[in-house]
PDB file of N, CA and C in Angstrom:
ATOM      1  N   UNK A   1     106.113  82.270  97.415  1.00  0.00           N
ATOM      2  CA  UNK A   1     107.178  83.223  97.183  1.00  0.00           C
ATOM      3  C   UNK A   1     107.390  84.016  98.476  1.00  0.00           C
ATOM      4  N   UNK A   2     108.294  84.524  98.676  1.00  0.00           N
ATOM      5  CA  UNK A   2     109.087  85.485 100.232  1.00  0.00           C
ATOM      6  C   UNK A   2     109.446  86.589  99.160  1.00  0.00           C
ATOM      7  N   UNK A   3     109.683  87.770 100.092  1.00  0.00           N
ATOM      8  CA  UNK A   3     110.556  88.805 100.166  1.00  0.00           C
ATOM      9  C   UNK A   3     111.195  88.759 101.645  1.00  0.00           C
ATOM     10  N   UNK A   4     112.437  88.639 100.865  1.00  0.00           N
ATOM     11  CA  UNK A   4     113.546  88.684 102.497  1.00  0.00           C
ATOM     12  C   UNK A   4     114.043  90.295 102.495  1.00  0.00           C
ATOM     13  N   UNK A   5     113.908  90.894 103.222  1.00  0.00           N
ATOM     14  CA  UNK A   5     114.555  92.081 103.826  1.00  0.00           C
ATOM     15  C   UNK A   5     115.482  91.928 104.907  1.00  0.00           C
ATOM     16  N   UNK A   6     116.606  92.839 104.613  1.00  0.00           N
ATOM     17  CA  UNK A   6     118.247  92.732 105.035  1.00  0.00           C
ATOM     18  C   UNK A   6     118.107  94.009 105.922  1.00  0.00           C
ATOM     19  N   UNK A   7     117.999  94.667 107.062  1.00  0.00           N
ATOM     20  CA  UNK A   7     118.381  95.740 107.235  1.00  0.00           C
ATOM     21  C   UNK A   7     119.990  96.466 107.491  1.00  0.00           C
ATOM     22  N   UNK A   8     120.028  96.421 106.635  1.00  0.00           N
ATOM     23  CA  UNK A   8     122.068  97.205 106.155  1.00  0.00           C
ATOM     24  C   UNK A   8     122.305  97.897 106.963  1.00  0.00           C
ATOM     25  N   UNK A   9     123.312  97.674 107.860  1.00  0.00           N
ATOM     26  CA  UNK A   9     123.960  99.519 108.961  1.00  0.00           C
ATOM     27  C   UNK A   9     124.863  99.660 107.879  1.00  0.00           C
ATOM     28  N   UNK A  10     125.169 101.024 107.603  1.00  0.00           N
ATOM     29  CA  UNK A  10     125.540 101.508 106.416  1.00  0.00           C
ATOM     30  C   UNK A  10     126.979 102.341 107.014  1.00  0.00           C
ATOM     31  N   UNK A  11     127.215 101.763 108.817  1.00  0.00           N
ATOM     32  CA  UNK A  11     128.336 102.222 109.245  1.00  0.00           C
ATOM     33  C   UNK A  11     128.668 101.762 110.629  1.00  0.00           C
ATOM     34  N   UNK A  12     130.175 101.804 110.928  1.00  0.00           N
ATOM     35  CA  UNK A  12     130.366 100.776 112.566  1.00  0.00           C
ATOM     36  C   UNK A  12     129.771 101.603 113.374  1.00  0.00           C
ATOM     37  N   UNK A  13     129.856 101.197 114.446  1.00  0.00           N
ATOM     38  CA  UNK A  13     129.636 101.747 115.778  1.00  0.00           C
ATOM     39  C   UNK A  13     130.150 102.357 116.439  1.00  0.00           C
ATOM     40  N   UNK A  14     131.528 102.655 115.602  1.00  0.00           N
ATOM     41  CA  UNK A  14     132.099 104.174 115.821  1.00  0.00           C
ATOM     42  C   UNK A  14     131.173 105.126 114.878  1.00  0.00           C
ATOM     43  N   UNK A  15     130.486 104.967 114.345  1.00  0.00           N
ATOM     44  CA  UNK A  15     129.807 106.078 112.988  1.00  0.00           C
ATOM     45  C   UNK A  15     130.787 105.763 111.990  1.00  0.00           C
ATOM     46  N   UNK A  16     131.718 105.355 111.779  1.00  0.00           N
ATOM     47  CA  UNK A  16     132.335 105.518 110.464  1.00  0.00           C
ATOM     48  C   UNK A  16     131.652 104.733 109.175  1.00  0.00           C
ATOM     49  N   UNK A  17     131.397 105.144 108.406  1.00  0.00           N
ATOM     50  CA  UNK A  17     131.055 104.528 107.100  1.00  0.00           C
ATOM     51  C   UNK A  17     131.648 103.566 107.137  1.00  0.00           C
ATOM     52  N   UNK A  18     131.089 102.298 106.800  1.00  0.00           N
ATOM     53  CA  UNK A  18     131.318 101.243 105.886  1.00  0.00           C
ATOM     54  C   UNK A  18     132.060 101.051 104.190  1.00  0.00           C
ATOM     55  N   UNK A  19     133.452 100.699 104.202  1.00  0.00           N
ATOM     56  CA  UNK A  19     134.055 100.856 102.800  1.00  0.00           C
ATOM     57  C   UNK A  19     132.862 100.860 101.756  1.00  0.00           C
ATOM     58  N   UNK A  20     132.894 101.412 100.538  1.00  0.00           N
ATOM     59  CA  UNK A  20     131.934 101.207  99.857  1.00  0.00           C
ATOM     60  C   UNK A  20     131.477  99.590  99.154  1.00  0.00           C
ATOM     61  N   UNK A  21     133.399  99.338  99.047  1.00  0.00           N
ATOM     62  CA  UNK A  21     133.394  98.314  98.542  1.00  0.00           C
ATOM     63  C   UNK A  21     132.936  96.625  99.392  1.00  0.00           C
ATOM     64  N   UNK A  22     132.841  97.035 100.826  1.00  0.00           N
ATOM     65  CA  UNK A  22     132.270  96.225 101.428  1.00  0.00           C
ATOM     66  C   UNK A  22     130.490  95.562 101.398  1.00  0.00           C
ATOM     67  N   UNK A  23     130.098  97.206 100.795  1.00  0.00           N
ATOM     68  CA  UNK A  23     128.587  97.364 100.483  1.00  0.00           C
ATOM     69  C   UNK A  23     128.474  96.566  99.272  1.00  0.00           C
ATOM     70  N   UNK A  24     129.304  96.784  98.426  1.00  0.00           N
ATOM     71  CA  UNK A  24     129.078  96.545  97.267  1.00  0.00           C
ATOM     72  C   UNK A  24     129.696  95.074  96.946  1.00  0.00           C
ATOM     73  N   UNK A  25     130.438  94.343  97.869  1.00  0.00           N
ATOM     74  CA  UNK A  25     130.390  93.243  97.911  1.00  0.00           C
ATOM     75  C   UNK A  25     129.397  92.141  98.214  1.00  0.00           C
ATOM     76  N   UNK A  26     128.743  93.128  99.502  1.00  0.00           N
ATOM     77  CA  UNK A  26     127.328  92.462  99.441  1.00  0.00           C
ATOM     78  C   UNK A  26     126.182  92.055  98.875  1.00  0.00           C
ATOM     79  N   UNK A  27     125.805  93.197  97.954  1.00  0.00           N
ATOM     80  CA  UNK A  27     125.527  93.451  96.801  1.00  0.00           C
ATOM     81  C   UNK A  27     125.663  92.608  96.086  1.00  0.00           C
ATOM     82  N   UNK A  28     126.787  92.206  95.572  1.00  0.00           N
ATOM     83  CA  UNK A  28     127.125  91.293  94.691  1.00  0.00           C
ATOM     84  C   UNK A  28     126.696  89.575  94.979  1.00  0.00           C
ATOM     85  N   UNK A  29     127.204  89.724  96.094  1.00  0.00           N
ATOM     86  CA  UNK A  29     126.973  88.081  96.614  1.00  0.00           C
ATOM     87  C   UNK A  29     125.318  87.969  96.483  1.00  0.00           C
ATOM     88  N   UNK A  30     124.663  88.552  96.727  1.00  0.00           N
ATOM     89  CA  UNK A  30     123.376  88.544  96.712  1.00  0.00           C
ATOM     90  C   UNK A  30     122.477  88.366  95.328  1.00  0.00           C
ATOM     91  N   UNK A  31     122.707  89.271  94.508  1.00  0.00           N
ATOM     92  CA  UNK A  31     122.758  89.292  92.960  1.00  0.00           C
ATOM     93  C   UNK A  31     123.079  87.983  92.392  1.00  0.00           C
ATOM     94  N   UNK A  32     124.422  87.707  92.568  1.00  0.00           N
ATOM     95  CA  UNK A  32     124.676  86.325  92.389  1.00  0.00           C
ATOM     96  C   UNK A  32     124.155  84.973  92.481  1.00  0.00           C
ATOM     97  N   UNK A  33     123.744  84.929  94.029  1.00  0.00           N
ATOM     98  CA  UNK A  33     122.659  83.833  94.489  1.00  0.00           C
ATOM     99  C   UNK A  33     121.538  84.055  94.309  1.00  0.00           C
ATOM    100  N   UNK A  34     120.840  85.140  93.645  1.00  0.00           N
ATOM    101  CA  UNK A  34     119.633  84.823  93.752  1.00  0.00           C
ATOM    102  C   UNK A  34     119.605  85.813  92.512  1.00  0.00           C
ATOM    103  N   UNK A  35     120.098  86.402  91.515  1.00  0.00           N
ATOM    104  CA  UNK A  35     119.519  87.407  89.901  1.00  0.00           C
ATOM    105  C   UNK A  35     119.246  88.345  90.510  1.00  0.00           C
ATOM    106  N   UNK A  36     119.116  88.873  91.267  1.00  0.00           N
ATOM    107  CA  UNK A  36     118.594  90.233  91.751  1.00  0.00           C
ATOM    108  C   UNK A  36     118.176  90.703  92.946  1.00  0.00           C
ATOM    109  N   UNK A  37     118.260  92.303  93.266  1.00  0.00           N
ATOM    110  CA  UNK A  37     117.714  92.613  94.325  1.00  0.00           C
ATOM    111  C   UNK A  37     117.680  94.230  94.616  1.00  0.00           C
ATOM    112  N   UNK A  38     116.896  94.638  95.163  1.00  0.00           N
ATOM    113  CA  UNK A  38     116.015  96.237  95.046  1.00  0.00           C
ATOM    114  C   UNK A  38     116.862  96.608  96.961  1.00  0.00           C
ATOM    115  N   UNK A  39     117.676  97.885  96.475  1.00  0.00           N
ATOM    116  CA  UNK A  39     117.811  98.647  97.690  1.00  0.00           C
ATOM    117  C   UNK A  39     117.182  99.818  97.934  1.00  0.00           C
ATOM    118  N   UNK A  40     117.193 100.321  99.105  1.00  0.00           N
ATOM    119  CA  UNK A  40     116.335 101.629  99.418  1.00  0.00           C
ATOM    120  C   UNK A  40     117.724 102.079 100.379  1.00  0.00           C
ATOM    121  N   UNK A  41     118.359 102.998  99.374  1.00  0.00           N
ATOM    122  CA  UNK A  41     119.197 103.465  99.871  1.00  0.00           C
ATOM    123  C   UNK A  41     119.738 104.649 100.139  1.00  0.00           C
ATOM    124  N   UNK A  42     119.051 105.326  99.292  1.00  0.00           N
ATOM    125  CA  UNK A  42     119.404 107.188  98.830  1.00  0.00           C
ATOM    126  C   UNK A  42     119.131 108.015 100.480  1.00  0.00           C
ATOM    127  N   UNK A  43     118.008 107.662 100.576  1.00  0.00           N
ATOM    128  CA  UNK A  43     117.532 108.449 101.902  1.00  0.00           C
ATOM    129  C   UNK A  43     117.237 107.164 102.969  1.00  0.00           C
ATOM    130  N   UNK A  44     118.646 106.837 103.712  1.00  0.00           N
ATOM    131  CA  UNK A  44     118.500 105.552 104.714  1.00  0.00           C
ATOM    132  C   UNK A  44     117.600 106.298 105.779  1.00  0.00           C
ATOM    133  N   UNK A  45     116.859 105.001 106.453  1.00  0.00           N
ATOM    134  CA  UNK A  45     116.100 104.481 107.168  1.00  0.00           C
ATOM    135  C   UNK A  45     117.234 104.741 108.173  1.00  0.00           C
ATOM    136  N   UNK A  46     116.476 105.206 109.288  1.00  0.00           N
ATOM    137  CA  UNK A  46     117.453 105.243 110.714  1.00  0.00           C
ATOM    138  C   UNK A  46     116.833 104.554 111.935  1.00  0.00           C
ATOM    139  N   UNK A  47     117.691 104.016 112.351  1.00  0.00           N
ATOM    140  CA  UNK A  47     116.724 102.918 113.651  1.00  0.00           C
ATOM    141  C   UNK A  47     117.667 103.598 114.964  1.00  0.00           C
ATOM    142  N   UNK A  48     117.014 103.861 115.662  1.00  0.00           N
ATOM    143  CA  UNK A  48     117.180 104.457 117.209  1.00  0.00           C
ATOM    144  C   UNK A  48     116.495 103.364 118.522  1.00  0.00           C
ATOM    145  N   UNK A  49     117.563 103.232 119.224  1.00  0.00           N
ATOM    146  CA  UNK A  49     117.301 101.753 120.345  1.00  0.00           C
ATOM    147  C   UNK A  49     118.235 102.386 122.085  1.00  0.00           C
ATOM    148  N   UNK A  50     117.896 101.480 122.882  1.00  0.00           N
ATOM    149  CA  UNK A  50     118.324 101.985 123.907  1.00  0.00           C
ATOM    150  C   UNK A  50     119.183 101.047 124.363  1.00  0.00           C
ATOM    151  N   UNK A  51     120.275 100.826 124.439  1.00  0.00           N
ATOM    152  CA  UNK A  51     121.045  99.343 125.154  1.00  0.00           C
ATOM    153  C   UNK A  51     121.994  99.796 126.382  1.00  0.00           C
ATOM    154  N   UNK A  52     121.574  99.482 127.220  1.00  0.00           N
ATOM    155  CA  UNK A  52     122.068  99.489 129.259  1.00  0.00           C
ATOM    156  C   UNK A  52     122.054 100.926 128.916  1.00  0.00           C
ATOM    157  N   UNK A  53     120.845 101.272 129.103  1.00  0.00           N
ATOM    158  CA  UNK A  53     120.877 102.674 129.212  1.00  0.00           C
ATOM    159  C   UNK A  53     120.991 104.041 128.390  1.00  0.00           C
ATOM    160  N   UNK A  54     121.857 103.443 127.257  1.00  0.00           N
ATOM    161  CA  UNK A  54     122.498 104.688 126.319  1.00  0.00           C
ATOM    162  C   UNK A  54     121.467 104.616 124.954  1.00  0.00           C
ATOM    163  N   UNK A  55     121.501 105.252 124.713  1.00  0.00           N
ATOM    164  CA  UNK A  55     121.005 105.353 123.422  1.00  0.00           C
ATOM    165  C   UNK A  55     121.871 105.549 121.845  1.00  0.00           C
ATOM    166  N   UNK A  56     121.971 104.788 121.416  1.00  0.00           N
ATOM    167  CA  UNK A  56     122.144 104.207 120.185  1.00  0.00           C
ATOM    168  C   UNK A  56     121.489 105.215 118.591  1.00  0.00           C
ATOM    169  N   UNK A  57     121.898 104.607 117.822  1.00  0.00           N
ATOM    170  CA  UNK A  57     121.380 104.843 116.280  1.00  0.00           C
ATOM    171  C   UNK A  57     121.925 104.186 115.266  1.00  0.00           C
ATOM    172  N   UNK A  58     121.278 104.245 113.718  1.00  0.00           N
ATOM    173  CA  UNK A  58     122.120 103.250 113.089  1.00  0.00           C
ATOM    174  C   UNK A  58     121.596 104.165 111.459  1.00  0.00           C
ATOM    175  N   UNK A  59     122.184 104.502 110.845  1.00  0.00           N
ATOM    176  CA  UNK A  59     121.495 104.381 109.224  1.00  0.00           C
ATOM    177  C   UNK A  59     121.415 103.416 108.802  1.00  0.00           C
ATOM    178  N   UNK A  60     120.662 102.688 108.356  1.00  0.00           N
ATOM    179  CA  UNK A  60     120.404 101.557 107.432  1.00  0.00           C
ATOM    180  C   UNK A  60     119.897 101.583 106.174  1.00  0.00           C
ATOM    181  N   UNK A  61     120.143 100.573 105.495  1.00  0.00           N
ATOM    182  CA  UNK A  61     119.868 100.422 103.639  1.00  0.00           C
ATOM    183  C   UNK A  61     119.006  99.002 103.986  1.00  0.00           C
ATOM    184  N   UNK A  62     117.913  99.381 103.153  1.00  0.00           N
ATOM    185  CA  UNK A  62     117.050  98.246 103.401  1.00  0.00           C
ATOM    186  C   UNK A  62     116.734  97.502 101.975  1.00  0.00           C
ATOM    187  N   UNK A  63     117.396  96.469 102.089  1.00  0.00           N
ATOM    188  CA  UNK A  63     118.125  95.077 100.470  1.00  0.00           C
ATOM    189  C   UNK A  63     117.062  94.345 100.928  1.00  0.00           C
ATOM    190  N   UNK A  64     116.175  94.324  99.808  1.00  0.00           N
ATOM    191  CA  UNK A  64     115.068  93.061  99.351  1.00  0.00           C
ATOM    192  C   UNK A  64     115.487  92.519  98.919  1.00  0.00           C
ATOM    193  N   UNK A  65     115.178  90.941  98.419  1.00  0.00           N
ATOM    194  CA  UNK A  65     115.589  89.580  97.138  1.00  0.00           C
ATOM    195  C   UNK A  65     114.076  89.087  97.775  1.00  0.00           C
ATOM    196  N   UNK A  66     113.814  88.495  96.244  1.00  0.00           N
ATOM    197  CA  UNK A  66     112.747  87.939  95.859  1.00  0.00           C
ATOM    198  C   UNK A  66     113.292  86.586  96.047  1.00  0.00           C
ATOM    199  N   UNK A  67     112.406  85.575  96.783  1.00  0.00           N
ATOM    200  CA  UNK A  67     112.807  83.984  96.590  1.00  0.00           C
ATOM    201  C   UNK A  67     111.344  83.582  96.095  1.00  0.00           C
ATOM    202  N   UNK A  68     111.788  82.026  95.329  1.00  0.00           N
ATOM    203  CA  UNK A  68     110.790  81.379  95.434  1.00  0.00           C
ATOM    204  C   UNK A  68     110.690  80.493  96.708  1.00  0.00           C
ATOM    205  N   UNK A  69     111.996  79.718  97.538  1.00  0.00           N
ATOM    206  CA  UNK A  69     111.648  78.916  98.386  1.00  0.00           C
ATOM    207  C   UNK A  69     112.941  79.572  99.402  1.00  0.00           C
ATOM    208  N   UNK A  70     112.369  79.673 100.827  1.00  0.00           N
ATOM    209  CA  UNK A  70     112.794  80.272 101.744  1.00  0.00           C
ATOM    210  C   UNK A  70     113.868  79.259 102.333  1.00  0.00           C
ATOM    211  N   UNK A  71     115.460  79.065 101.986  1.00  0.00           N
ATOM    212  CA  UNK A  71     116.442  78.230 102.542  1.00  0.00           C
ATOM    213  C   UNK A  71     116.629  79.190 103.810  1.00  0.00           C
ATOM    214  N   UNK A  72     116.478  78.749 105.002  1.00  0.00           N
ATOM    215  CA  UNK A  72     116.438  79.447 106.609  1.00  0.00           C
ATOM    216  C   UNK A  72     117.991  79.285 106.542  1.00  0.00           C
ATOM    217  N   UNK A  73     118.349  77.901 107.023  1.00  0.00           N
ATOM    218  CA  UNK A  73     119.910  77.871 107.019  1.00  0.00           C
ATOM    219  C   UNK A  73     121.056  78.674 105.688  1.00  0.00           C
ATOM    220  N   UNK A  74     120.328  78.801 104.754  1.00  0.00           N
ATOM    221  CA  UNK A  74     121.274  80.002 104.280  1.00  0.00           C
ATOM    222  C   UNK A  74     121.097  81.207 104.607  1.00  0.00           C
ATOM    223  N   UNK A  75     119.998  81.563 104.199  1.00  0.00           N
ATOM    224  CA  UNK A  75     119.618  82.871 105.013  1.00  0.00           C
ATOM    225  C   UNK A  75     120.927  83.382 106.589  1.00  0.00           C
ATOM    226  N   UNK A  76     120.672  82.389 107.669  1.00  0.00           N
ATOM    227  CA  UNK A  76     121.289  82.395 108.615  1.00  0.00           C
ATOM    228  C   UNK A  76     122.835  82.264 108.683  1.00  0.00           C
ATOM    229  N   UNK A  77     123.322  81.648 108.095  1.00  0.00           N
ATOM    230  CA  UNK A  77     124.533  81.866 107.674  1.00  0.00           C
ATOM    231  C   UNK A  77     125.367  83.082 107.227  1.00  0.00           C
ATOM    232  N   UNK A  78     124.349  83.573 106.394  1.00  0.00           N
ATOM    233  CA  UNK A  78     124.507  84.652 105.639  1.00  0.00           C
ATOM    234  C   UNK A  78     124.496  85.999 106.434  1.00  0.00           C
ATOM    235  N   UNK A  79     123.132  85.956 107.486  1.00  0.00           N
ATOM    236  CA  UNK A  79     123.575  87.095 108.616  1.00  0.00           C
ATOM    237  C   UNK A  79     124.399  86.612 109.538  1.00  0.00           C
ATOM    238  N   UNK A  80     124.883  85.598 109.699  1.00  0.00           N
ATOM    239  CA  UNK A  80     126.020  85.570 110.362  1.00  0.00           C
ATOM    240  C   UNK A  80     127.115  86.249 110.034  1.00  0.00           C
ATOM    241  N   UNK A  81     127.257  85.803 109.025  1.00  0.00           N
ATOM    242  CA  UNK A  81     128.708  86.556 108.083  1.00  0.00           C
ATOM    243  C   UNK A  81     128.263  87.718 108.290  1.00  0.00           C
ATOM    244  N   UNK A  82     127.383  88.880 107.716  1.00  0.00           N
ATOM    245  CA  UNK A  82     126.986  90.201 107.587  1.00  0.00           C
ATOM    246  C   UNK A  82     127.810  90.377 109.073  1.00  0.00           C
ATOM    247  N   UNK A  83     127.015  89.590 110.442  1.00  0.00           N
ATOM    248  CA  UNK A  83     127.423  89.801 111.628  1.00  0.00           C
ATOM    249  C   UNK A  83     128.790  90.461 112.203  1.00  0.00           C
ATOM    250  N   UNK A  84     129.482  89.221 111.417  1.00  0.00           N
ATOM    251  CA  UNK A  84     131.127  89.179 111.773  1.00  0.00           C
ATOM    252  C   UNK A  84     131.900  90.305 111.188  1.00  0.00           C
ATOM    253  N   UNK A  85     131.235  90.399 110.022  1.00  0.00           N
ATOM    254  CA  UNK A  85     131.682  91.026 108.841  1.00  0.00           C
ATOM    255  C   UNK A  85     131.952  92.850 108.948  1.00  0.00           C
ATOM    256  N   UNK A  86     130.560  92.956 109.691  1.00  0.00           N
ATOM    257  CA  UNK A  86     130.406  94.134 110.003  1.00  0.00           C
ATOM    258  C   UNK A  86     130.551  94.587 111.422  1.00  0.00           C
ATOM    259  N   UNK A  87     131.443  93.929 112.687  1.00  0.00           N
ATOM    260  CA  UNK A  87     131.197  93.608 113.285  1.00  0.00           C
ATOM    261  C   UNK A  87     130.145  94.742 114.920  1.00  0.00           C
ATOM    262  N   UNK A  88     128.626  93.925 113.564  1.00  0.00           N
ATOM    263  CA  UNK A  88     127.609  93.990 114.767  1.00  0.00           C
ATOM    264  C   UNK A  88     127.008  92.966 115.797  1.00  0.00           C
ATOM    265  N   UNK A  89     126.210  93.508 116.960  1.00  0.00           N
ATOM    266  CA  UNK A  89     125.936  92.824 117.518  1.00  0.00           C
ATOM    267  C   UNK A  89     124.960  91.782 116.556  1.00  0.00           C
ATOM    268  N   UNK A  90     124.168  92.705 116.033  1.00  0.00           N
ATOM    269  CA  UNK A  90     122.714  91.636 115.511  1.00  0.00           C
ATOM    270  C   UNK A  90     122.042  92.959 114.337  1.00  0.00           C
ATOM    271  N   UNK A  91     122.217  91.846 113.625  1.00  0.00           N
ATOM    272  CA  UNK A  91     121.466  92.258 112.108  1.00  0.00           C
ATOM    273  C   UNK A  91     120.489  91.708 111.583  1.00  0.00           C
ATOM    274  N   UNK A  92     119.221  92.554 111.217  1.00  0.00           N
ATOM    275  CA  UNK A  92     118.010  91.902 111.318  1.00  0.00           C
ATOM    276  C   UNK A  92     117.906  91.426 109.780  1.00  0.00           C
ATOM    277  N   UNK A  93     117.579  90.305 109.385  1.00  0.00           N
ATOM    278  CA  UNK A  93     117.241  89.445 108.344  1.00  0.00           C
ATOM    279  C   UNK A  93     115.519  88.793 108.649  1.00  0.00           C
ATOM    280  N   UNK A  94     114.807  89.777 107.437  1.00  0.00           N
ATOM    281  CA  UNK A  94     113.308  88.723 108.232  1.00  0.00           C
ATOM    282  C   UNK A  94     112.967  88.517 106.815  1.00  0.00           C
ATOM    283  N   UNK A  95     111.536  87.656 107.009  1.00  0.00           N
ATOM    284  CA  UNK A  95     110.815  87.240 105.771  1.00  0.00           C
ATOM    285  C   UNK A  95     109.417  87.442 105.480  1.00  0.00           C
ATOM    286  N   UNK A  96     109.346  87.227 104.677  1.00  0.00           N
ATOM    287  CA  UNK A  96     107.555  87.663 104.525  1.00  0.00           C
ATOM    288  C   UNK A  96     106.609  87.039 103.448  1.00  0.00           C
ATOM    289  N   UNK A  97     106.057  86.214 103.950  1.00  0.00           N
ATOM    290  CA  UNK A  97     105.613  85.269 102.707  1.00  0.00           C
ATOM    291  C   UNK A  97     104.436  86.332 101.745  1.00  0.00           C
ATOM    292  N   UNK A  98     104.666  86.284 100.455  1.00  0.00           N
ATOM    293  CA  UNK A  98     104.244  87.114  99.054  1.00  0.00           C
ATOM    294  C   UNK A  98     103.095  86.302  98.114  1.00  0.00           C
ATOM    295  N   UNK A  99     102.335  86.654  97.913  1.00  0.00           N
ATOM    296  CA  UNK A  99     101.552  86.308  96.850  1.00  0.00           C
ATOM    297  C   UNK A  99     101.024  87.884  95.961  1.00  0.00           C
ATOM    298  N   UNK A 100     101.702  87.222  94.672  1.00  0.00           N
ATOM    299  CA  UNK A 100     102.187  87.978  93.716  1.00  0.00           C
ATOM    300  C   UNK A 100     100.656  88.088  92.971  1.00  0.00           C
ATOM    301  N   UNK A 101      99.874  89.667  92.351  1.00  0.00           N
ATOM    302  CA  UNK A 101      98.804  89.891  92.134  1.00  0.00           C
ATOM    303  C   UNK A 101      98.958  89.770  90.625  1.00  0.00           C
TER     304      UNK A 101
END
């Protein structure tokens, strides 16, 4: 079993919020393909980075889904789209193999 974690920017790179309904499209697609999935969203996670110099920030929502078998090429696809979608440079999608107690 995996837990895949999504880290969500929860707004562009102007700062502007993200439509809600864009969030919540995501949401959905996710739910869909896979029955479910746990956000941590109330009090986002903020990631701070330095790129040519400047310094950066991001709020993020951090979307778990439970798999049983880790499809990479969907997965990847999938932050692609997020990519385009949202248009960031790079959105982190990782995995973590689970054994359930």
């Amino acid at each position: 079993m995996f837990l895949v974690q999504i880290l969500l920017p929860l707004a562009g790179n102007d700062g502007a919020p993200f439509p809600e309904e864009l969030i919540r499209g995501i949401r959905e697609q996710l739910v869909g393909e896979f029955g479910g999935l746990t956000a941590y969203g109330r009090a986002p996670a903020q990631g701070i980075w330095a790129h040519d110099g400047v310094r950066q920030k991001d709020d993020i929502a951090v979307v778990e889904v439970m798999v049983q078998q880790l499809d990479q090429a969907w997965w990847r696809q999938f932050r692609l789209g997020l990519e385009r979608d949202l248009a960031q440079q790079s959105v982190i999608v990782r995995a973590y193999e689970i054994r359930c107690l």
